[in-house]
PDB file of N, CA and C in Angstrom:
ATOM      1  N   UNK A   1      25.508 244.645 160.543  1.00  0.00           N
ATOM      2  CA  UNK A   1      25.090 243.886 161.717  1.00  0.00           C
ATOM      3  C   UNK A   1      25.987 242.659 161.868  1.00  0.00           C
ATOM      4  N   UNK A   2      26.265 242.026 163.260  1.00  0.00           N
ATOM      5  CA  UNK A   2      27.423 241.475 163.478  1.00  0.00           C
ATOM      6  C   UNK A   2      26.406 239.888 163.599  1.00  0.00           C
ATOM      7  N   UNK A   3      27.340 239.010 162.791  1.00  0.00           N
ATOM      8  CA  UNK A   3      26.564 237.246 163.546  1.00  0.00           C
ATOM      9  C   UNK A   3      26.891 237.465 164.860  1.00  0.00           C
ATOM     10  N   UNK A   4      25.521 236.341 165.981  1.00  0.00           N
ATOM     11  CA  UNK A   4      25.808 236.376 167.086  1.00  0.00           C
ATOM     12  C   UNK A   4      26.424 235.150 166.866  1.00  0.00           C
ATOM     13  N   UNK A   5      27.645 235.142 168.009  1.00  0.00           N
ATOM     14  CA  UNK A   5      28.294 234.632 168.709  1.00  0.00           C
ATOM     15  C   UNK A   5      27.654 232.879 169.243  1.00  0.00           C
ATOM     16  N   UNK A   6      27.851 231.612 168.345  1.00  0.00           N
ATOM     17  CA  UNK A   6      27.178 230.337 169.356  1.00  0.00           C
ATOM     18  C   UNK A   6      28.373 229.954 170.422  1.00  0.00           C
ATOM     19  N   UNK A   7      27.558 230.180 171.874  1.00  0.00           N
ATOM     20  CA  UNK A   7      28.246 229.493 172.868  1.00  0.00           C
ATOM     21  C   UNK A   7      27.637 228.160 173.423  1.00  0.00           C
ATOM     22  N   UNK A   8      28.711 227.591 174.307  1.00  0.00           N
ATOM     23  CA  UNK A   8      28.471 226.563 175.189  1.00  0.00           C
ATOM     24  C   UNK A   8      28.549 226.840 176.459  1.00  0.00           C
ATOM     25  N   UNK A   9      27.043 227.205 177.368  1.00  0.00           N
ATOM     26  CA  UNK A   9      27.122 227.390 178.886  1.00  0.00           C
ATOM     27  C   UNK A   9      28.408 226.988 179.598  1.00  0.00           C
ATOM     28  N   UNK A  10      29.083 227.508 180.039  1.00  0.00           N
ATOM     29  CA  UNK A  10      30.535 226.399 181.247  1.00  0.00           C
ATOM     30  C   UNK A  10      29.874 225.764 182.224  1.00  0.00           C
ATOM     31  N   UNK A  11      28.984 226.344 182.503  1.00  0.00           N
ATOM     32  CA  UNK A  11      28.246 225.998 183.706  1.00  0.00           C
ATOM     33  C   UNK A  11      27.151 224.567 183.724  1.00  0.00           C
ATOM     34  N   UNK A  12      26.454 224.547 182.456  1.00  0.00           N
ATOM     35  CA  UNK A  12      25.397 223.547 182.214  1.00  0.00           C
ATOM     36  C   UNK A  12      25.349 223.334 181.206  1.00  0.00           C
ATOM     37  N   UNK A  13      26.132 223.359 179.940  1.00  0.00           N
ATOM     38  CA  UNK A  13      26.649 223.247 178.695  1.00  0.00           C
ATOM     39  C   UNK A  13      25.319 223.202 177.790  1.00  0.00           C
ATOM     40  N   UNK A  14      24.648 224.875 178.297  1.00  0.00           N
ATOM     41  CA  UNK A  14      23.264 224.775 176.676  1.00  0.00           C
ATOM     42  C   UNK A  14      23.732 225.408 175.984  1.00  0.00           C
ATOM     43  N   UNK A  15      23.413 225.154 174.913  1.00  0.00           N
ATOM     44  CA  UNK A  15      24.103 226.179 173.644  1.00  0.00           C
ATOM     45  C   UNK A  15      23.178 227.282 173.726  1.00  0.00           C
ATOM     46  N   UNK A  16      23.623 228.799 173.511  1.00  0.00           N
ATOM     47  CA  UNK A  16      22.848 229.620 173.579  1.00  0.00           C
ATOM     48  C   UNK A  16      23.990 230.440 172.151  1.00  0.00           C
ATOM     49  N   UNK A  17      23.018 232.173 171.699  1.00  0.00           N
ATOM     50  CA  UNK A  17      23.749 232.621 170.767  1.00  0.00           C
ATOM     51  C   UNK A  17      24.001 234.108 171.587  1.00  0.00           C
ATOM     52  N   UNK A  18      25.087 234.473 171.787  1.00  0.00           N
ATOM     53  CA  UNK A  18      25.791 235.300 172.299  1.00  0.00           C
ATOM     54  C   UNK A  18      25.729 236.714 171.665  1.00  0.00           C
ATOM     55  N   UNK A  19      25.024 237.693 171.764  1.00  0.00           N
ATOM     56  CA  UNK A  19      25.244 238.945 171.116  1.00  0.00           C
ATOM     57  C   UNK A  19      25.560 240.289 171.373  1.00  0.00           C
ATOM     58  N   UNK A  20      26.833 240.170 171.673  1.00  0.00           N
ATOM     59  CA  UNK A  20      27.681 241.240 172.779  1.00  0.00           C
ATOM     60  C   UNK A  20      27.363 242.066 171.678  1.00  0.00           C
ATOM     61  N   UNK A  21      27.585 242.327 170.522  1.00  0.00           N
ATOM     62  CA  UNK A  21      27.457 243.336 169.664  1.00  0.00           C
ATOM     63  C   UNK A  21      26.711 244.473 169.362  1.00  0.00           C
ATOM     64  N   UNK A  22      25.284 243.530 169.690  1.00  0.00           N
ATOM     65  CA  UNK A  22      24.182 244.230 170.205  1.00  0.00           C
ATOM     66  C   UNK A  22      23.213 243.452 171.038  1.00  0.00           C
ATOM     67  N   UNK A  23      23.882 244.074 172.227  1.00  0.00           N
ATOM     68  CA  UNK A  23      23.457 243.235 173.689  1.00  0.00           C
ATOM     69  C   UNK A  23      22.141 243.633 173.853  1.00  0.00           C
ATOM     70  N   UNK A  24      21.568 244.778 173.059  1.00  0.00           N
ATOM     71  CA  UNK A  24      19.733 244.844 174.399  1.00  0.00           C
ATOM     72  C   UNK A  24      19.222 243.037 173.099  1.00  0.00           C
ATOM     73  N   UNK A  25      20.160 243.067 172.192  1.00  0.00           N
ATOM     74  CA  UNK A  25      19.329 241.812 171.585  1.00  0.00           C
ATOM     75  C   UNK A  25      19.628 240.241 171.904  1.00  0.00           C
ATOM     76  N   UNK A  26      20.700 240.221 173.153  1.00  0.00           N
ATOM     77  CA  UNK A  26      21.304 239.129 173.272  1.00  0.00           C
ATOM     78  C   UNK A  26      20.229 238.992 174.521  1.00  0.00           C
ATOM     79  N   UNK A  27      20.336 237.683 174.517  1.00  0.00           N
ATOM     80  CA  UNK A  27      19.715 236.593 175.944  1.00  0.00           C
ATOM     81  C   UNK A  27      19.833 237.127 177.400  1.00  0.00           C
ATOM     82  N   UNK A  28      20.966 237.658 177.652  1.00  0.00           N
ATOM     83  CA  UNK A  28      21.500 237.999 179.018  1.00  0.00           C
ATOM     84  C   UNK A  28      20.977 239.275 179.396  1.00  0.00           C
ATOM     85  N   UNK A  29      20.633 240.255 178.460  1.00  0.00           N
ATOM     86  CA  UNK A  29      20.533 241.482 178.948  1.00  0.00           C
ATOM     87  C   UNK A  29      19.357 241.840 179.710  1.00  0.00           C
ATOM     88  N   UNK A  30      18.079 241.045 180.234  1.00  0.00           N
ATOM     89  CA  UNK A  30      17.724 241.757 180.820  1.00  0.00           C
ATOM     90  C   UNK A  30      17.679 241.080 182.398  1.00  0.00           C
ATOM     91  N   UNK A  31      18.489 240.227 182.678  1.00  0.00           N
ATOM     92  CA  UNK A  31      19.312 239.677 183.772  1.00  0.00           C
ATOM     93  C   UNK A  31      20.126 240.848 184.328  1.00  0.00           C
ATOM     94  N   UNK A  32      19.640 241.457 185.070  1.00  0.00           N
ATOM     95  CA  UNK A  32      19.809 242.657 186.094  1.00  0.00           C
ATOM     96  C   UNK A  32      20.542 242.235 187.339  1.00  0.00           C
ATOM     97  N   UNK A  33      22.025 242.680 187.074  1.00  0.00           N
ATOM     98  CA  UNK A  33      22.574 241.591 188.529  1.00  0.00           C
ATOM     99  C   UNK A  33      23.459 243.457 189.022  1.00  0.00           C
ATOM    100  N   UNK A  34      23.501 243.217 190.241  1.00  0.00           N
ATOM    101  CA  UNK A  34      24.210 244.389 190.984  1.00  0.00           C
ATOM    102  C   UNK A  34      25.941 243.704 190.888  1.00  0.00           C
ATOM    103  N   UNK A  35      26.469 244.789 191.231  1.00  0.00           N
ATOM    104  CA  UNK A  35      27.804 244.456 191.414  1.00  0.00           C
ATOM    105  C   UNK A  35      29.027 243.033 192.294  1.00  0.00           C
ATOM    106  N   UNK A  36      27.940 243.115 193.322  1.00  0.00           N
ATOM    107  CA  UNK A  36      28.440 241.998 194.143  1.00  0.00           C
ATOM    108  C   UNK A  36      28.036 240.798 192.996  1.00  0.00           C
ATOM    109  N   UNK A  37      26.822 240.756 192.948  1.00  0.00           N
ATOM    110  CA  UNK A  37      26.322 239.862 192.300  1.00  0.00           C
ATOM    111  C   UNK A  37      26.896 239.377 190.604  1.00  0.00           C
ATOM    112  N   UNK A  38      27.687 240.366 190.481  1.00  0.00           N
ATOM    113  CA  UNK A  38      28.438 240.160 189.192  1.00  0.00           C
ATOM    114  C   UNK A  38      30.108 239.702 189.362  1.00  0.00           C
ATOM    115  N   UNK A  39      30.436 239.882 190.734  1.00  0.00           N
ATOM    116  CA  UNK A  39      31.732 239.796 190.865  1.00  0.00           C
ATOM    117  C   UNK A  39      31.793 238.204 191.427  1.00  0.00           C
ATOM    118  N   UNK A  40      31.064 238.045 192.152  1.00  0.00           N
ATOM    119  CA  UNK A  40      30.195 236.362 192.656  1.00  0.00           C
ATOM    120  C   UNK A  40      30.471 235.570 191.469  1.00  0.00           C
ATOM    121  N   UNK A  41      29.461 235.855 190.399  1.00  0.00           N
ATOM    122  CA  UNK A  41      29.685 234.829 189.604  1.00  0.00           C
ATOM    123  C   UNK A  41      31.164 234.994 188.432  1.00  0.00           C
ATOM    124  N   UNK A  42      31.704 235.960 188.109  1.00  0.00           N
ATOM    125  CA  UNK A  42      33.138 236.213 187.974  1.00  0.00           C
ATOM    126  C   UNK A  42      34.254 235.733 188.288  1.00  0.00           C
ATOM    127  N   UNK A  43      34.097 235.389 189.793  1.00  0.00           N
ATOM    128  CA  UNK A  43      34.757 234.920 190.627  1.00  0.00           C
ATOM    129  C   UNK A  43      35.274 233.164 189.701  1.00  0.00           C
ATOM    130  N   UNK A  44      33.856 232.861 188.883  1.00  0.00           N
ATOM    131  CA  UNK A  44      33.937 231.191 188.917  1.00  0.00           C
ATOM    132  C   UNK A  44      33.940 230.911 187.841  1.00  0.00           C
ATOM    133  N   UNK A  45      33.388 231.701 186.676  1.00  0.00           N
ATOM    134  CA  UNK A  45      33.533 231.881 185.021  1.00  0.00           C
ATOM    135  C   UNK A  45      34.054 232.686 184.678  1.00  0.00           C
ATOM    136  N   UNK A  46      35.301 232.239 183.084  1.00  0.00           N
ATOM    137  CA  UNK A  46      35.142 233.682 182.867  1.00  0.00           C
ATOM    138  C   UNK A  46      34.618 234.183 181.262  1.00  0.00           C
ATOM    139  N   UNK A  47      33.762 233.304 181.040  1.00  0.00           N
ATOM    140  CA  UNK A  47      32.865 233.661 179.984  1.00  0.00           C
ATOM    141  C   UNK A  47      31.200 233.928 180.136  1.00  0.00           C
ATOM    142  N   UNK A  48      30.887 233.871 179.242  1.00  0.00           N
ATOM    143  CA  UNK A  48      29.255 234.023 179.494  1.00  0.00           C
ATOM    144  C   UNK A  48      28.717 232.796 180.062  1.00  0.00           C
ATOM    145  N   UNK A  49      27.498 233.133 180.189  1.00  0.00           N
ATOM    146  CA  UNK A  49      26.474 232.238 180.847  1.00  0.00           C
ATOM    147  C   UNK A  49      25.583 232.339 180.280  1.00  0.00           C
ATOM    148  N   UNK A  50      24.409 231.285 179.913  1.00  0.00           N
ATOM    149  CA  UNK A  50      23.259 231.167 179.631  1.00  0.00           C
ATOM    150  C   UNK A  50      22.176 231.832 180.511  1.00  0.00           C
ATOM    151  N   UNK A  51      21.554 232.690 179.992  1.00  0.00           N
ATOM    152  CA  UNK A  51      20.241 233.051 180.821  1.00  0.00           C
ATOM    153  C   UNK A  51      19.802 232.434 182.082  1.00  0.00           C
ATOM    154  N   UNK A  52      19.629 231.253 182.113  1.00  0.00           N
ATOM    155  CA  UNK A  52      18.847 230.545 182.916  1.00  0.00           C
ATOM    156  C   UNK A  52      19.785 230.255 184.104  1.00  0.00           C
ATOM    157  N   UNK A  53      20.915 230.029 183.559  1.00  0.00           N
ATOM    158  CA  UNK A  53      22.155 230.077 184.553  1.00  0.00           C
ATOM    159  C   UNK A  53      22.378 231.321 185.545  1.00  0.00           C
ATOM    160  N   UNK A  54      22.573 232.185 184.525  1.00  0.00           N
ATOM    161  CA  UNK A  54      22.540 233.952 185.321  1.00  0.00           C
ATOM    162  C   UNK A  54      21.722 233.755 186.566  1.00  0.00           C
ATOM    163  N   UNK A  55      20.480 233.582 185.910  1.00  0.00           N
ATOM    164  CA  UNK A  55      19.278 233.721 186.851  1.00  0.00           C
ATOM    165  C   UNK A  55      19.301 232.933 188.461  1.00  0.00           C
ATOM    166  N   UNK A  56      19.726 232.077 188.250  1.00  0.00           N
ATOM    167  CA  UNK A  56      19.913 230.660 189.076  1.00  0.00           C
ATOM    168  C   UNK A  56      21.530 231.156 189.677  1.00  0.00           C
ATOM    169  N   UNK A  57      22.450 231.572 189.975  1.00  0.00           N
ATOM    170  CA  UNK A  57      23.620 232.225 190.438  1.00  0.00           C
ATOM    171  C   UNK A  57      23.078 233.517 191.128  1.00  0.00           C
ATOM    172  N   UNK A  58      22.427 234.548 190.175  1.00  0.00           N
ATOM    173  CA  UNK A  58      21.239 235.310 191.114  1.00  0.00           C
ATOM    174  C   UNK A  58      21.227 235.327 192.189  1.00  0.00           C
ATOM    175  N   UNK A  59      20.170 234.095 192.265  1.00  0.00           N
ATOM    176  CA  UNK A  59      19.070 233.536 193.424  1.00  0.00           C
ATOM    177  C   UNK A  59      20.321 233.367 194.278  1.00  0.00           C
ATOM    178  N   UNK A  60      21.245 232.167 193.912  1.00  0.00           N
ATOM    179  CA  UNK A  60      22.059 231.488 194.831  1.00  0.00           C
ATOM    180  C   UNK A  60      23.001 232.527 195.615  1.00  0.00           C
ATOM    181  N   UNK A  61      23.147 233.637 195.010  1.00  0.00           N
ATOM    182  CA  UNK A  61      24.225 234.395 195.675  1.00  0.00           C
ATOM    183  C   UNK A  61      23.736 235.074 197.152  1.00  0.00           C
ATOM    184  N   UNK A  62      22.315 234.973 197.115  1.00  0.00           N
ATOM    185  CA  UNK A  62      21.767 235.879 198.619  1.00  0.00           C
ATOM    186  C   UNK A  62      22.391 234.378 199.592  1.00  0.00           C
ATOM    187  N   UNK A  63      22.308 233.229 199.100  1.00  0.00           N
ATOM    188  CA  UNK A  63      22.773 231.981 199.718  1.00  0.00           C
ATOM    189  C   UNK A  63      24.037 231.715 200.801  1.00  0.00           C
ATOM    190  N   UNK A  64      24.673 232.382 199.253  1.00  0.00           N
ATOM    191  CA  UNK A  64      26.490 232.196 199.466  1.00  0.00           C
ATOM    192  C   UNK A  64      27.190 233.989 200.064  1.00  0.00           C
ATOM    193  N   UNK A  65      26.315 234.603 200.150  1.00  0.00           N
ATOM    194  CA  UNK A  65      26.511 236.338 200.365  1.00  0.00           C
ATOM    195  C   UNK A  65      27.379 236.158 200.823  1.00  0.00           C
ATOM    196  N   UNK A  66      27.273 235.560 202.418  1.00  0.00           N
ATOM    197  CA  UNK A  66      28.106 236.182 203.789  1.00  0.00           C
ATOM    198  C   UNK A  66      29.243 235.141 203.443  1.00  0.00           C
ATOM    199  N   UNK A  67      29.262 234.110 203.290  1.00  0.00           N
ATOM    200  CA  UNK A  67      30.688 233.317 202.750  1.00  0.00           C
ATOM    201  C   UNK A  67      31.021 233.973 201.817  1.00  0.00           C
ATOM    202  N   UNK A  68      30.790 234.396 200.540  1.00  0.00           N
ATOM    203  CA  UNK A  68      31.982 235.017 200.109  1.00  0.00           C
ATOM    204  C   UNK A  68      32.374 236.060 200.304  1.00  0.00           C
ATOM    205  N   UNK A  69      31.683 237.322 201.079  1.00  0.00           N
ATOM    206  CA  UNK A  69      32.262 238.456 201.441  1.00  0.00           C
ATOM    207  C   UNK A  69      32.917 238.163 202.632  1.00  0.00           C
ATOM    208  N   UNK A  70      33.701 237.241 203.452  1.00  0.00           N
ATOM    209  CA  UNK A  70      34.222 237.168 203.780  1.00  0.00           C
ATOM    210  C   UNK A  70      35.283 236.163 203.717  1.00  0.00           C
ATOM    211  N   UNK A  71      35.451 236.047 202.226  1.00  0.00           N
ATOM    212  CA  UNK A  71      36.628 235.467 201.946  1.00  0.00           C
ATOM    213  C   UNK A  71      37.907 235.556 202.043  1.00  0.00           C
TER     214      UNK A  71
END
């Protein structure tokens, strides 16, 4: 079994523990984002995000939809 990973949010700098290794056990995984919605926030990080962050980029992207698909 692999140590998880300690990160620092880019976004809101919480420390969270990162476990790409075995992701159904990491923080992020059950943050269900569709494709647009993954390329959105991609667009602006290019590391992980804290849960709470995910969630909150989420929300914001029905916001920012039509501006960035027509970028």
């Amino acid at each position: 079994m692999c140590t998880p990973e300690k990160k620092t949010c880019p976004r809101c700098s919480a420390s969270f523990e990162c476990k790409a290794d075995t992701i159904t056990e990491c923080q992020c995984y059950h943050v269900q984002l569709n494709s647009e919605e993954r390329m959105f926030i991609e667009e602006c990080y290019d590391d992980c995000l804290c849960k709470n962050c995910l969630l909150e980029l989420k929300s914001r992207y029905l916001v920012f939809k039509d501006k960035y698909l027509w970028k």
